[in-house]
C-alpha atoms as a PDB file:
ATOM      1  CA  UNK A   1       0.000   0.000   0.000  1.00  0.00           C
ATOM      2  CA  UNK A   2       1.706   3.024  -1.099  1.00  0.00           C
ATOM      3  CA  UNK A   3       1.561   5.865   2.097  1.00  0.00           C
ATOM      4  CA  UNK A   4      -0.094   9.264   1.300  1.00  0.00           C
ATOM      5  CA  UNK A   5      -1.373  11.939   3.505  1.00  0.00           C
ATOM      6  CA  UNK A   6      -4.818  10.901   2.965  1.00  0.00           C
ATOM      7  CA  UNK A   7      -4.772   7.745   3.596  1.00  0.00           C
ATOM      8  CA  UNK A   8      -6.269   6.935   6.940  1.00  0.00           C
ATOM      9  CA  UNK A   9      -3.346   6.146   9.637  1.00  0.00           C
ATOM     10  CA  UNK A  10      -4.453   3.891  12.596  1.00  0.00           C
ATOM     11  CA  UNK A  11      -2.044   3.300  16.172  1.00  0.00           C
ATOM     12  CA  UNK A  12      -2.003   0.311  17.239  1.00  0.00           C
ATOM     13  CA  UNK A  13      -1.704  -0.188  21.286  1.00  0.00           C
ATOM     14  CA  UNK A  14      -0.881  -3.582  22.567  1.00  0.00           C
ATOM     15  CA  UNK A  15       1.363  -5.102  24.630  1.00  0.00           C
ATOM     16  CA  UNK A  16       4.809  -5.848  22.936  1.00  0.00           C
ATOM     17  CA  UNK A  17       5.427  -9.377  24.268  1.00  0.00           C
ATOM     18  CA  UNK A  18       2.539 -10.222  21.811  1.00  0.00           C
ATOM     19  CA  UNK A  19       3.493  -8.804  18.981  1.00  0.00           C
ATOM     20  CA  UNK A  20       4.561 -11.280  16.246  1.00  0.00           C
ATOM     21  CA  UNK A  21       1.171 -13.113  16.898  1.00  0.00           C
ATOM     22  CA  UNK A  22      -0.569  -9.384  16.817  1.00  0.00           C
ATOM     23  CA  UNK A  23       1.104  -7.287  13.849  1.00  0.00           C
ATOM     24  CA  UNK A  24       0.362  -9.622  11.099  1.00  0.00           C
ATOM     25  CA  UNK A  25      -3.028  -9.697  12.072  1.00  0.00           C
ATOM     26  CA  UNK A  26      -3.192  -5.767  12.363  1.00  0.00           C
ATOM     27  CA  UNK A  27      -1.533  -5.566   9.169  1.00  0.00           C
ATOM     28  CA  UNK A  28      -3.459  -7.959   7.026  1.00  0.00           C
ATOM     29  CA  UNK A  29      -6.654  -6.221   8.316  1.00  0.00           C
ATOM     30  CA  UNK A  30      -5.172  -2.468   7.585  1.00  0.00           C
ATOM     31  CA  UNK A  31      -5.428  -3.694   3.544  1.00  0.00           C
ATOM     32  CA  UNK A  32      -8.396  -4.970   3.742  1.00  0.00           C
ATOM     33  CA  UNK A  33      -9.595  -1.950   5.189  1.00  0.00           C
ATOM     34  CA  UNK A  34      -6.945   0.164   2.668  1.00  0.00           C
ATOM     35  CA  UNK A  35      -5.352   2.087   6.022  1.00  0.00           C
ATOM     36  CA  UNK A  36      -1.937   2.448   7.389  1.00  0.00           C
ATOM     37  CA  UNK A  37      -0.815   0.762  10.323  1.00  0.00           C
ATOM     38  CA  UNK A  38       1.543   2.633  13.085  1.00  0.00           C
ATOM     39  CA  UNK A  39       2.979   1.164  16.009  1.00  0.00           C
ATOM     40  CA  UNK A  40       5.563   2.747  18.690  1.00  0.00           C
ATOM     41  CA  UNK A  41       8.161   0.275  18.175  1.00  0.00           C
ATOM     42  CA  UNK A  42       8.489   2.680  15.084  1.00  0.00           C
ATOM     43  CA  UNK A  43      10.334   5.540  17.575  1.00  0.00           C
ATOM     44  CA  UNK A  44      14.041   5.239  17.391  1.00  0.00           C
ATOM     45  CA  UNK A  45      16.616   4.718  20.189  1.00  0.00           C
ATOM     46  CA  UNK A  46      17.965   7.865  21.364  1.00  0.00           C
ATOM     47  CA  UNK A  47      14.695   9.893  20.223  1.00  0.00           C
ATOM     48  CA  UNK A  48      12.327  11.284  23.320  1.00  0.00           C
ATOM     49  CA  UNK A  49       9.947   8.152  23.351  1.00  0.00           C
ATOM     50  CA  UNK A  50       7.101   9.795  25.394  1.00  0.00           C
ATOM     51  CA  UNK A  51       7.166  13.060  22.799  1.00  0.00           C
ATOM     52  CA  UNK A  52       7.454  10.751  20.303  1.00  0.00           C
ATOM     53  CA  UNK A  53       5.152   8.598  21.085  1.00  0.00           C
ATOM     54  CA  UNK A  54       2.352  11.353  21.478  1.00  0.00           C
ATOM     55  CA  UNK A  55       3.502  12.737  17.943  1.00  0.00           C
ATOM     56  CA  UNK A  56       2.576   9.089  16.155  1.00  0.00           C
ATOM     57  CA  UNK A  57      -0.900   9.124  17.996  1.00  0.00           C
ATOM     58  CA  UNK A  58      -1.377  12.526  17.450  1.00  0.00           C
ATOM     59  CA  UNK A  59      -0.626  11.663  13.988  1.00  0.00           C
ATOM     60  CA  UNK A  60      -3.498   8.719  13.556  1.00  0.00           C
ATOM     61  CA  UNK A  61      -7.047   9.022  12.645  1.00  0.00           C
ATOM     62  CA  UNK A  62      -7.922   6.915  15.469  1.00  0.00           C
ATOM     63  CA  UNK A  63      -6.369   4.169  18.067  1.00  0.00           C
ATOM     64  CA  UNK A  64      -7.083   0.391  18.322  1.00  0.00           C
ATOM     65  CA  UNK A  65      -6.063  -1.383  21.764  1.00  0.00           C
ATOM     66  CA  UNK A  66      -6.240  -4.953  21.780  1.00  0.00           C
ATOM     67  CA  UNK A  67      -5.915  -6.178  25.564  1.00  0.00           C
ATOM     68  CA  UNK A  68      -4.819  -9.805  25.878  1.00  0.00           C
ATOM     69  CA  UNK A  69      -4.378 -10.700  29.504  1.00  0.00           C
ATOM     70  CA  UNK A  70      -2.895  -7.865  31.524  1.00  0.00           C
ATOM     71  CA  UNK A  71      -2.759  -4.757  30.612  1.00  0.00           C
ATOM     72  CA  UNK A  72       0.548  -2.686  30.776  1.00  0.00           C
ATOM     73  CA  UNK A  73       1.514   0.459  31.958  1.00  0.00           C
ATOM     74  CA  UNK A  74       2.528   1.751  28.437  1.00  0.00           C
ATOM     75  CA  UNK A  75      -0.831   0.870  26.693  1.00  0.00           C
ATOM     76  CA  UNK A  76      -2.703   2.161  29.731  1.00  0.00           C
ATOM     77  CA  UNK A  77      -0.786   5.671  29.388  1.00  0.00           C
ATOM     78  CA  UNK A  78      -1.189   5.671  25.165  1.00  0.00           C
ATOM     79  CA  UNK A  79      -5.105   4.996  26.239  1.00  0.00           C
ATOM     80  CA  UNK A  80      -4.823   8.458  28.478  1.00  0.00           C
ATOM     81  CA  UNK A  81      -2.994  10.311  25.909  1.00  0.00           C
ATOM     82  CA  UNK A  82      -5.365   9.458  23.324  1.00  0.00           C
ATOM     83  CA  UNK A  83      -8.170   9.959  24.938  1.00  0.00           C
ATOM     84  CA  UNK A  84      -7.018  13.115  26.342  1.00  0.00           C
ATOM     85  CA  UNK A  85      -6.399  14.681  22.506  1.00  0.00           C
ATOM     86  CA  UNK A  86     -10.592  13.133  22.038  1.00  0.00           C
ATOM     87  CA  UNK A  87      -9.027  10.214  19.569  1.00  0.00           C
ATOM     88  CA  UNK A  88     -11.327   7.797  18.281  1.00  0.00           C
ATOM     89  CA  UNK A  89     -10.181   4.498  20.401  1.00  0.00           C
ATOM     90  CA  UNK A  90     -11.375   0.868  19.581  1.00  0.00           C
ATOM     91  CA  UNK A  91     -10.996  -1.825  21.803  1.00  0.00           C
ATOM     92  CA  UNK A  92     -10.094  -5.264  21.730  1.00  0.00           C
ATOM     93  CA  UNK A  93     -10.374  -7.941  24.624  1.00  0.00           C
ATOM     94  CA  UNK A  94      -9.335 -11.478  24.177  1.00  0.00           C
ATOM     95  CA  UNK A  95     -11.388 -13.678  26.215  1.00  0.00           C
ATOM     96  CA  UNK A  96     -12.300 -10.942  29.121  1.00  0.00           C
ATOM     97  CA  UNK A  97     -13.152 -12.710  32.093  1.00  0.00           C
ATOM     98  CA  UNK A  98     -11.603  -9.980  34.557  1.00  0.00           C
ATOM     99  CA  UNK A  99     -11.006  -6.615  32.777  1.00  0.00           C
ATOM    100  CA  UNK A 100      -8.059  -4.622  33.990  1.00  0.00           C
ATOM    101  CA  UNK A 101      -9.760  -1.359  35.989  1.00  0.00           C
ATOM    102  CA  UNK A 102      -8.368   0.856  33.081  1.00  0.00           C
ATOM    103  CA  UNK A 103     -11.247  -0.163  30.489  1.00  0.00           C
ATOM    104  CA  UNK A 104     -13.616   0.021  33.306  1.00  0.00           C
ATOM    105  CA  UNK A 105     -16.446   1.696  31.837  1.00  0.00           C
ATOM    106  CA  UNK A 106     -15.379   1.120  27.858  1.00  0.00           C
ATOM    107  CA  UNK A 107     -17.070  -0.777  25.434  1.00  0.00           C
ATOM    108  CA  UNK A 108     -15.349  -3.384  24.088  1.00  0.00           C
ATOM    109  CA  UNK A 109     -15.240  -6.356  21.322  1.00  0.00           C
ATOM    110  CA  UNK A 110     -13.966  -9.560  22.726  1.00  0.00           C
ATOM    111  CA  UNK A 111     -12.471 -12.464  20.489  1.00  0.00           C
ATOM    112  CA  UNK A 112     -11.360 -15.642  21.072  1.00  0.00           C
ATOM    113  CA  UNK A 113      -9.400 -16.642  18.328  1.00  0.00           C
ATOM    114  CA  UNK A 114      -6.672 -14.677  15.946  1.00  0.00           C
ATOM    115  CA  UNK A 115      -9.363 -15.718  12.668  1.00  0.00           C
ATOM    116  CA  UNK A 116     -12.091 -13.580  14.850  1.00  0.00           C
ATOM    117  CA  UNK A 117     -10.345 -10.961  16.037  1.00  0.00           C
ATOM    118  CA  UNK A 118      -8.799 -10.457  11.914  1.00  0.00           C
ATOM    119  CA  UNK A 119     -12.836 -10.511  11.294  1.00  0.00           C
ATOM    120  CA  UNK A 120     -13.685  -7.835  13.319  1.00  0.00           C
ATOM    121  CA  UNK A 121     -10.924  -5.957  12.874  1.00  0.00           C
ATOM    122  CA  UNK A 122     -11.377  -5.412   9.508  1.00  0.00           C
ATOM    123  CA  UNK A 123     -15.002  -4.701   9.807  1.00  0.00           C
ATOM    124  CA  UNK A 124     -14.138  -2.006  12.270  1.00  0.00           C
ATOM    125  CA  UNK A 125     -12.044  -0.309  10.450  1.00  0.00           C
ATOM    126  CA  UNK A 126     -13.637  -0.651   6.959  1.00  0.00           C
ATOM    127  CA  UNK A 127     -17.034   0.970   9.073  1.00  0.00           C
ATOM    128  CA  UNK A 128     -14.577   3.797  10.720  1.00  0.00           C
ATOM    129  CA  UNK A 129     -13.116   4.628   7.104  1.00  0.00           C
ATOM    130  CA  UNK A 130     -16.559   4.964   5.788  1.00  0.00           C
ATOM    131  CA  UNK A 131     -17.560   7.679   8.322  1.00  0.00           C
ATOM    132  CA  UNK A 132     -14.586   9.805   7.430  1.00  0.00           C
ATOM    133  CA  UNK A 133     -16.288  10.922   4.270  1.00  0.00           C
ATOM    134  CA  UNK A 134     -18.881  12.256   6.749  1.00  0.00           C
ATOM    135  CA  UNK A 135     -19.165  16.464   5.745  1.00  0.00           C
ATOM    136  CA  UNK A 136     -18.739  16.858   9.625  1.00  0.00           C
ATOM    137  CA  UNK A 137     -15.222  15.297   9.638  1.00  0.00           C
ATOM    138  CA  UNK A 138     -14.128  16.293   6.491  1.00  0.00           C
ATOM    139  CA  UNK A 139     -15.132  19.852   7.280  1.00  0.00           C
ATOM    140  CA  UNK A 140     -13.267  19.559  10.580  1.00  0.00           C
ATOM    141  CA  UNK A 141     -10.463  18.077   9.026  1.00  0.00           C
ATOM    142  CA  UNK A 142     -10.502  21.228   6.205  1.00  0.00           C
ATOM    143  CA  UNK A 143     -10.211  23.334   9.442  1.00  0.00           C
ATOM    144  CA  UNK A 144      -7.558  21.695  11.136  1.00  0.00           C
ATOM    145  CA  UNK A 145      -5.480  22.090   7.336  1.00  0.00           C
ATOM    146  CA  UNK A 146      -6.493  25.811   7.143  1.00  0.00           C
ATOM    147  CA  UNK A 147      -5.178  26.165  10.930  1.00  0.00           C
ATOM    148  CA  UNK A 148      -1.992  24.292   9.786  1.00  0.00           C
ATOM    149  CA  UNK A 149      -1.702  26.460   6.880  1.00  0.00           C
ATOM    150  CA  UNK A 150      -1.730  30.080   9.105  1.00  0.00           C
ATOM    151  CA  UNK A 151       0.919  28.476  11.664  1.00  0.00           C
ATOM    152  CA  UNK A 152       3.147  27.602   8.747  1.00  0.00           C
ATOM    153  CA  UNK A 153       3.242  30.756   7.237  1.00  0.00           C
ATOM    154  CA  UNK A 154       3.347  32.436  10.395  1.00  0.00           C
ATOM    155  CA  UNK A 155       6.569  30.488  11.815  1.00  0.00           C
ATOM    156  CA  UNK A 156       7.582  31.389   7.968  1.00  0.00           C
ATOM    157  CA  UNK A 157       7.562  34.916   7.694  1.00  0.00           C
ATOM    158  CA  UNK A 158       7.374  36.777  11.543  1.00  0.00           C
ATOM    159  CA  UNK A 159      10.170  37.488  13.792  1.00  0.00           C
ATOM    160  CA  UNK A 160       9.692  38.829  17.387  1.00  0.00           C
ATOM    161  CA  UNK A 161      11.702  42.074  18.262  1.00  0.00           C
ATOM    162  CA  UNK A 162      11.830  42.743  21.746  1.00  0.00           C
ATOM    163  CA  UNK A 163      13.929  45.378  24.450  1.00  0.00           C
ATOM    164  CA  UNK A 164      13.121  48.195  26.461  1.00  0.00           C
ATOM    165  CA  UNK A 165       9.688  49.534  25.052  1.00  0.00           C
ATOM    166  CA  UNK A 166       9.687  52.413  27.920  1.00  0.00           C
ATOM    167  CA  UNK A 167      11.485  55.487  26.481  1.00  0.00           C
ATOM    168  CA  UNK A 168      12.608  57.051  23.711  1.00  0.00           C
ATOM    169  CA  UNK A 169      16.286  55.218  23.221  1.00  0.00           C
ATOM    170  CA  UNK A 170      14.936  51.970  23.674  1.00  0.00           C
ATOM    171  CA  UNK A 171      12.252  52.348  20.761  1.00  0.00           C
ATOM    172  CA  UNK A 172      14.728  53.648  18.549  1.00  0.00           C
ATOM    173  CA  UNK A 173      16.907  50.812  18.649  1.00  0.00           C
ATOM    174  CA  UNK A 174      13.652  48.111  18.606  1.00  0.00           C
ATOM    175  CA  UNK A 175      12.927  50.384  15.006  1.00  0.00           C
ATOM    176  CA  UNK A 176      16.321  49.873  14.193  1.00  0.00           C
ATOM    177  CA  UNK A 177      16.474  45.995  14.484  1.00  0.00           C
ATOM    178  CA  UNK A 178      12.523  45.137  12.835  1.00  0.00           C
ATOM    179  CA  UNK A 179      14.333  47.513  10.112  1.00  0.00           C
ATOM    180  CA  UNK A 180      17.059  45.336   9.536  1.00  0.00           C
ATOM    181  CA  UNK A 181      14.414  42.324   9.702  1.00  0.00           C
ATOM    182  CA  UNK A 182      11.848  43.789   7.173  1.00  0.00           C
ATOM    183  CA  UNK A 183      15.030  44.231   4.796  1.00  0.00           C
ATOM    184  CA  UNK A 184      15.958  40.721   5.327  1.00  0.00           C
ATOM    185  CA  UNK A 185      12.480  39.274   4.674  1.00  0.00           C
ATOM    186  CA  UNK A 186      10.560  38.664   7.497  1.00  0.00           C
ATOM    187  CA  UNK A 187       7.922  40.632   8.938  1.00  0.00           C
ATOM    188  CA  UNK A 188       9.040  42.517  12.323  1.00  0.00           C
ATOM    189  CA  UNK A 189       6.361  41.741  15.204  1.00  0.00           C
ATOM    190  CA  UNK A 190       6.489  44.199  18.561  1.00  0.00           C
ATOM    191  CA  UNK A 191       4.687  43.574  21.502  1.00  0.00           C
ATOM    192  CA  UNK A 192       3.908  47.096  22.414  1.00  0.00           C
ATOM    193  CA  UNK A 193       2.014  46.901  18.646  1.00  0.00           C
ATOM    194  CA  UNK A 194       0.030  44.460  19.078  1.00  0.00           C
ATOM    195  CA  UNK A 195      -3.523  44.888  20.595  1.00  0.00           C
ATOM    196  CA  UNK A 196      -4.262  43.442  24.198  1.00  0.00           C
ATOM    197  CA  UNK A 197      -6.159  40.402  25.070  1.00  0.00           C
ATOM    198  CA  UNK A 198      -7.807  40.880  27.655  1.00  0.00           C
ATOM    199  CA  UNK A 199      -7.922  37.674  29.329  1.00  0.00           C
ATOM    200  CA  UNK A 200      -4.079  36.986  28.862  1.00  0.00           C
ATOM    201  CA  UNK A 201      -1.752  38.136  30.953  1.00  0.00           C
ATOM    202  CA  UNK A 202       1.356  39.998  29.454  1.00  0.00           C
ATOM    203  CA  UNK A 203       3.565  36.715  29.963  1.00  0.00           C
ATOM    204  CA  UNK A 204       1.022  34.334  28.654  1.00  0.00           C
ATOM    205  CA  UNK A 205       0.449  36.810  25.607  1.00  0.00           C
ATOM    206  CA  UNK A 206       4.479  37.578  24.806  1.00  0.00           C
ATOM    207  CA  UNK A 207       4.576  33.005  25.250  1.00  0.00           C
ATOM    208  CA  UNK A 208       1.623  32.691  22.445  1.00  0.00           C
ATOM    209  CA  UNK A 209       2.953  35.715  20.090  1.00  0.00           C
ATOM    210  CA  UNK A 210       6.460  33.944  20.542  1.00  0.00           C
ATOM    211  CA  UNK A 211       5.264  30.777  19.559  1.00  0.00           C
ATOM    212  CA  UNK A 212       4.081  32.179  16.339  1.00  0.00           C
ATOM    213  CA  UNK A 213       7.258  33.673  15.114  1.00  0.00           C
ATOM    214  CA  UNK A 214       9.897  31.974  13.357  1.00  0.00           C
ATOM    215  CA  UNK A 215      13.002  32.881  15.800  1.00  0.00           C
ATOM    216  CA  UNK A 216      12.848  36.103  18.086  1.00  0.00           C
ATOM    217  CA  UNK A 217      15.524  39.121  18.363  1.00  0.00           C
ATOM    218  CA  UNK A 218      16.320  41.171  21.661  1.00  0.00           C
ATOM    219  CA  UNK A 219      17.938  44.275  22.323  1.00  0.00           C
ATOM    220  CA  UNK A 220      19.828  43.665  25.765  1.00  0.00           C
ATOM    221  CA  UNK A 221      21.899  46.262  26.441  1.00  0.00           C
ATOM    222  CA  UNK A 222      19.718  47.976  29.323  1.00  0.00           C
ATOM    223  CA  UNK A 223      17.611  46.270  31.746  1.00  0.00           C
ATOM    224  CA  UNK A 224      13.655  46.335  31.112  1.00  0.00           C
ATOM    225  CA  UNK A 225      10.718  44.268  30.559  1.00  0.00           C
ATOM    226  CA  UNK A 226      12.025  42.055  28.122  1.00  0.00           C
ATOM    227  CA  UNK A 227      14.505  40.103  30.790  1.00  0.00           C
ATOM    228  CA  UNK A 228      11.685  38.200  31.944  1.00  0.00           C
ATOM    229  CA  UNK A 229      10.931  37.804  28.434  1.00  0.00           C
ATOM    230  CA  UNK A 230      14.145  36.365  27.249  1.00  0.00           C
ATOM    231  CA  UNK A 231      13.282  34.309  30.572  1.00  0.00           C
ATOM    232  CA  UNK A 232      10.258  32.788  28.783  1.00  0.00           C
ATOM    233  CA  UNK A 233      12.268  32.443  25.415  1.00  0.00           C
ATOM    234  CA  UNK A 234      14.859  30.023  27.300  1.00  0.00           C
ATOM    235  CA  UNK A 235      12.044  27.766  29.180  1.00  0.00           C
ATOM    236  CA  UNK A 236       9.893  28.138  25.797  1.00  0.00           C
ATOM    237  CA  UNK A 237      13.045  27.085  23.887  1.00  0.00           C
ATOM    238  CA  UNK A 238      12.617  29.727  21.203  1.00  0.00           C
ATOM    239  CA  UNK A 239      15.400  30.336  18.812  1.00  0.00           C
ATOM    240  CA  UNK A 240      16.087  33.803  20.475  1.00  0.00           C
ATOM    241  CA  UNK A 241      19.323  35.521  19.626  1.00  0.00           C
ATOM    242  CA  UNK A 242      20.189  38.967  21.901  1.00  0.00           C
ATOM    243  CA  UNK A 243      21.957  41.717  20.967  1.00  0.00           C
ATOM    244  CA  UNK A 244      24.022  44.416  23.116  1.00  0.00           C
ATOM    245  CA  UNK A 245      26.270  47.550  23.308  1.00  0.00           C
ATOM    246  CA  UNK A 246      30.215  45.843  24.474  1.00  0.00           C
ATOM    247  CA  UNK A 247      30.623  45.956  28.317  1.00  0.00           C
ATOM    248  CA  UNK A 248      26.890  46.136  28.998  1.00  0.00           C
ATOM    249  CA  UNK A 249      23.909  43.901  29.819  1.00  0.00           C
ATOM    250  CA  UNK A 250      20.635  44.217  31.126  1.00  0.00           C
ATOM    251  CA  UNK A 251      21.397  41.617  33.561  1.00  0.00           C
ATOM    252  CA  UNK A 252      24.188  39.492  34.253  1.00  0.00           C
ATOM    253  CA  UNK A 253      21.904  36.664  35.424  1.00  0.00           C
ATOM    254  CA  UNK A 254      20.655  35.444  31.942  1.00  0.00           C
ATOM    255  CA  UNK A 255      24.962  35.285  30.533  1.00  0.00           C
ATOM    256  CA  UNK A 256      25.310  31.453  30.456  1.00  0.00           C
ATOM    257  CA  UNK A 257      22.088  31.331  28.737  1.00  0.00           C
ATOM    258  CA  UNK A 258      23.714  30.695  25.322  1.00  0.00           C
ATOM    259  CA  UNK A 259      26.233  28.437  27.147  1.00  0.00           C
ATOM    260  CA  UNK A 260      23.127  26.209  28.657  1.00  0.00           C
ATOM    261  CA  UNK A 261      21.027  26.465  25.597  1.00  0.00           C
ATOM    262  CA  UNK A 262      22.233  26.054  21.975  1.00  0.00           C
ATOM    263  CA  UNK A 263      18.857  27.911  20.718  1.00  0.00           C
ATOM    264  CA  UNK A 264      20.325  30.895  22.357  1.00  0.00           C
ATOM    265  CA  UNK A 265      23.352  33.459  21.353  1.00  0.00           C
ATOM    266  CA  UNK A 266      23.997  36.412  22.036  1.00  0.00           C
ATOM    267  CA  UNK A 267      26.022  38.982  19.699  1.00  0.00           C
ATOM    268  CA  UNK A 268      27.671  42.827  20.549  1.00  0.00           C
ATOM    269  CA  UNK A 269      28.082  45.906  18.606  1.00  0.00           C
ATOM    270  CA  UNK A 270      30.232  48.827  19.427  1.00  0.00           C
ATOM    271  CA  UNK A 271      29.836  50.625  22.629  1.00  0.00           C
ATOM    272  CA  UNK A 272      29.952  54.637  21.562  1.00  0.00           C
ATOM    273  CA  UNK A 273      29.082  55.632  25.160  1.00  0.00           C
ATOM    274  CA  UNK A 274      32.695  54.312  26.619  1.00  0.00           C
ATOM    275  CA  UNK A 275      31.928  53.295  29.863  1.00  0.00           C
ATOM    276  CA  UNK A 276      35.276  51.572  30.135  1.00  0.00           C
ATOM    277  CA  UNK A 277      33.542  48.074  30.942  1.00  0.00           C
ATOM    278  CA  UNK A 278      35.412  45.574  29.070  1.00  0.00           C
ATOM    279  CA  UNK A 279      33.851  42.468  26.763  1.00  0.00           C
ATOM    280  CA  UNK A 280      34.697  39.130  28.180  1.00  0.00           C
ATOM    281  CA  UNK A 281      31.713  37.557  26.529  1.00  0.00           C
ATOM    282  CA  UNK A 282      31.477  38.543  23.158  1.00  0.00           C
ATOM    283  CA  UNK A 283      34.403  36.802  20.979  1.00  0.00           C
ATOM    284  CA  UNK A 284      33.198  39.281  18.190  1.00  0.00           C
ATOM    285  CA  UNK A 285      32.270  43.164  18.529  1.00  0.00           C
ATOM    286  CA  UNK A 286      30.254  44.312  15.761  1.00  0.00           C
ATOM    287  CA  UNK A 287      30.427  48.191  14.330  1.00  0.00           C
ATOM    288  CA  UNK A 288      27.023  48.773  14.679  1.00  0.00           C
ATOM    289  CA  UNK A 289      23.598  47.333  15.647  1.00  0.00           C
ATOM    290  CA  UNK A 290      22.605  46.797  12.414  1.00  0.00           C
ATOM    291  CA  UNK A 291      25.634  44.582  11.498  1.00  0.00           C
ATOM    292  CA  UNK A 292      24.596  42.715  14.764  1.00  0.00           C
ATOM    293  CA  UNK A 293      21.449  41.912  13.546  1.00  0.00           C
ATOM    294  CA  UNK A 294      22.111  40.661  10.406  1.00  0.00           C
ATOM    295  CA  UNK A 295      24.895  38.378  12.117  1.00  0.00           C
ATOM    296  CA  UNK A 296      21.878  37.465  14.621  1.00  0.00           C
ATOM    297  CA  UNK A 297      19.735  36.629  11.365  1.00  0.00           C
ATOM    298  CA  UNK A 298      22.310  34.207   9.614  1.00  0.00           C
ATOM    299  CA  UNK A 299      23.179  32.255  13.265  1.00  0.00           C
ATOM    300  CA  UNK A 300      19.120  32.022  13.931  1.00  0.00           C
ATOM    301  CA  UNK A 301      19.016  30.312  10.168  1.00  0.00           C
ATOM    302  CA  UNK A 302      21.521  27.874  10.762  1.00  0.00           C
ATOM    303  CA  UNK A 303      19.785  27.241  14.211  1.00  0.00           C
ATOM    304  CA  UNK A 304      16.452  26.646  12.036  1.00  0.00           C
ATOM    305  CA  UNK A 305      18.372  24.278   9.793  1.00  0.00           C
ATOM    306  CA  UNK A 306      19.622  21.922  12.256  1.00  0.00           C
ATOM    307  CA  UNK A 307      16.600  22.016  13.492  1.00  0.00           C
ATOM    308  CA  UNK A 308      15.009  20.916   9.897  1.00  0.00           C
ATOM    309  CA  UNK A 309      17.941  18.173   9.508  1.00  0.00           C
ATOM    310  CA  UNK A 310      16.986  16.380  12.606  1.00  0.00           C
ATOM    311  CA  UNK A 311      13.040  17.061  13.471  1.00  0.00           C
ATOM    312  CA  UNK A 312      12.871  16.108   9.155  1.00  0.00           C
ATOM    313  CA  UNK A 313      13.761  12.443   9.402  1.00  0.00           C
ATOM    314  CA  UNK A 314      11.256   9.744   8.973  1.00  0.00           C
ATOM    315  CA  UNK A 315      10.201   9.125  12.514  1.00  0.00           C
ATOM    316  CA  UNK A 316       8.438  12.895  12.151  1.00  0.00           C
END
C-alpha cells in the first residue's frame, strides 16, 4: 500500500510481548480496510519516546487497543494520551473474564481466536473509514489544514523584536532591528504593537505571540521588561538571539544562557558611550547594531536548519 497523507493512519496499542502473533493480524486487516498501520516500536533509540510517542498518535485518525491478559503500563498511558487529545479508540479484549480497571467503563469487542479478532478488525475499520467521508469530519479536518496552513506561514515569515519599550532610546533601537528584519524578509512583530487580550496576561500573551514567530531578536543592552521575556524564550526554547552595546547587559543573570542552551546566542556591537567596561563575553564586537542583527539573522538560520535536519527524518 503506497503511504499518502490521505490515507487513513491507525495506532495500534498492545502489549509488545505479543506482537509477532498481533502485527500480522493488524496488518493484514489495515489492507483490507486500505489504512496504514503505526505502532511505537516505530520511535528510534535515542529519540524522546514519550514526545514521540504522542507525535505518532497525534498523527493517527484513530487508536485500536487490543488487551490480551494484563494490561501494561505503556498501553494504559497511550489509552490516556489518546483519549485526552478526544481520539477515536477501539478496543479489543481477548477472552475478558476480569477486565483490567483501566477499560472500566469502555465498550469493548472480545475475540477468542486470531481468525475472529482479523474478522472484526477489519469490519471495524472498513465501518470507521466509511464515516470519514462524513461532511462533519471532512469539514473539521478542512479546518484543522487551514489552521496548519496560518501556523506555517506564520513560523515562515514573523520574527519577534523585543527590548526596552519604555522610552525614547529603547524604541529607537527596537525600530532599528525590525528595520534590519523587514530588509531581510521577514515581517518585524512588537509587543507594544500588538492589541491586548484581555484575558491573557502579558507573559502568557508575549509566550503565544512567541510561539508564532519563526526565531525572536532582543535588544539587551539595558535592563527592562524584556529580561523576563528572554526568561520565557529560554524555558519556551525559542530560537532567540540577543543583541548588546560591548561591556553592557541588562542583567548578568541570563549570561550562560547561550552556554546552557544552543537555541540561544547572544552577539555585541560597538559601545559609543565608553563606559570603560570591558567584553569578556562577546568573541566578536560588531560596528554597529545593524551589522549585529544581520549576524543574529544568519546564526538564527543555521539554528532553524539543524533544526530541519533532525526534526525532518522519517520518525516525524
Amino acid at each position: 500500500m503506497s503511504e499518502d497523507f490521505d490515507t487513513p493512519r491507525v495506532f495500534f496499542s498492545y502489549p509488545f510481548k505479543d506482537s509477532e502473533q498481533l502485527k500480522p493480524i493488524f496488518r493484514k486487516a489495515c489492507v483490507e480496510a486500505g489504512v496504514l498501520p503505526v505502532f511505537a516500536d516505530e520511535i528510534r533509540w535515542g529519540d524522546s519516546i514519550i514526545q514521540k510517542l504522542h507525535q505518532l498518535i497525534l498523527s493517527c485518525d484513530m487508536v485500536v487497543v487490543v488487551i490480551t491478559r494484563l494490561l501494561p503500563p505503556a498501553v494504559s498511558m497511550e489509552i490516556s494520551y489518546s483519549q485526552a487529545i478526544n481520539k477515536p479508540v477501539f478496543f479489543f479484549v481477548q477472552k475478558p473474564k476480569v477486565l483490567p480497571l483501566d477499560v472500566y467503563g469502555f465498550q469493548f469487542i472480545p475475540y477468542e481466536t486470531n481468525d475472529e479478532f482479523l474478522r472484526f478488525l477489519s469490519y471495524t475499520l472498513l465501518r470507521f473509514r466509511s464515516q470519514l467521508k462524513r461532511p462533519e469530519y471532512v469539514r473539521k479536518k478542512e479546518e484543522q489544514n487551514r489552521i496548519a496552513d496560518v501556523l506555517r506561514d506564520s513560523l515562515q515569515e514573523n520574527v519577534l523584536v523585543l527590548g526596552k519599550d519604555s522610552d525614547e532610546e529603547g524604541l529607537a533601537k527596537i525600530g532599528r532591528i525590525a528595520a534590519v528584519v523587514h530588509n531581510k524578509g521577514y515581517s518585524p512583530v512588537k509587543l507594544r504593537e500588538l492589541p491586548e487580550i484581555k484575558y491573557l496576561s502579558l507573559e502568557d500573551k508575549m509566550i503565544r505571540v512567541g510561539g508564532l514567530c519563526r526565531f525572536v531578536i532582543a535588544e539587551d543592552s539595558r535592563p527592562s521588561g524584556h529580561i523576563d521575556e528572554v526568561r520565557l524564550c529560554a524555558e519556551c526554547q525559542y530560537i532567540t538571539a540577543t543583541v548588546r552595546e560591548a561591556g553592557t547587559s541588562s542583567t548578568w543573570m541570563q549570561a550562560h544562557y547561550p552556554l546552557q542552551y544552543n537555541f540561544m546566542n547572544r552577539f555585541c556591537y560597538r559601545n559609543t558611550k565608553k563606559t570603560g567596561l570591558r567584553e569578556t563575553l562577546c568573541s566578536n564586537v560588531y560596528d554597529s547594531l545593524e551589522t549585529a542583527t544581520e549576524e543574529a539573522i544568519v546564526w538564527a538560520e543555521k539554528r532553524i536548519k539543524d533544526q530541519e535536519r533532525y526534526f525532518g527524518r522519517d520518525i516525524y
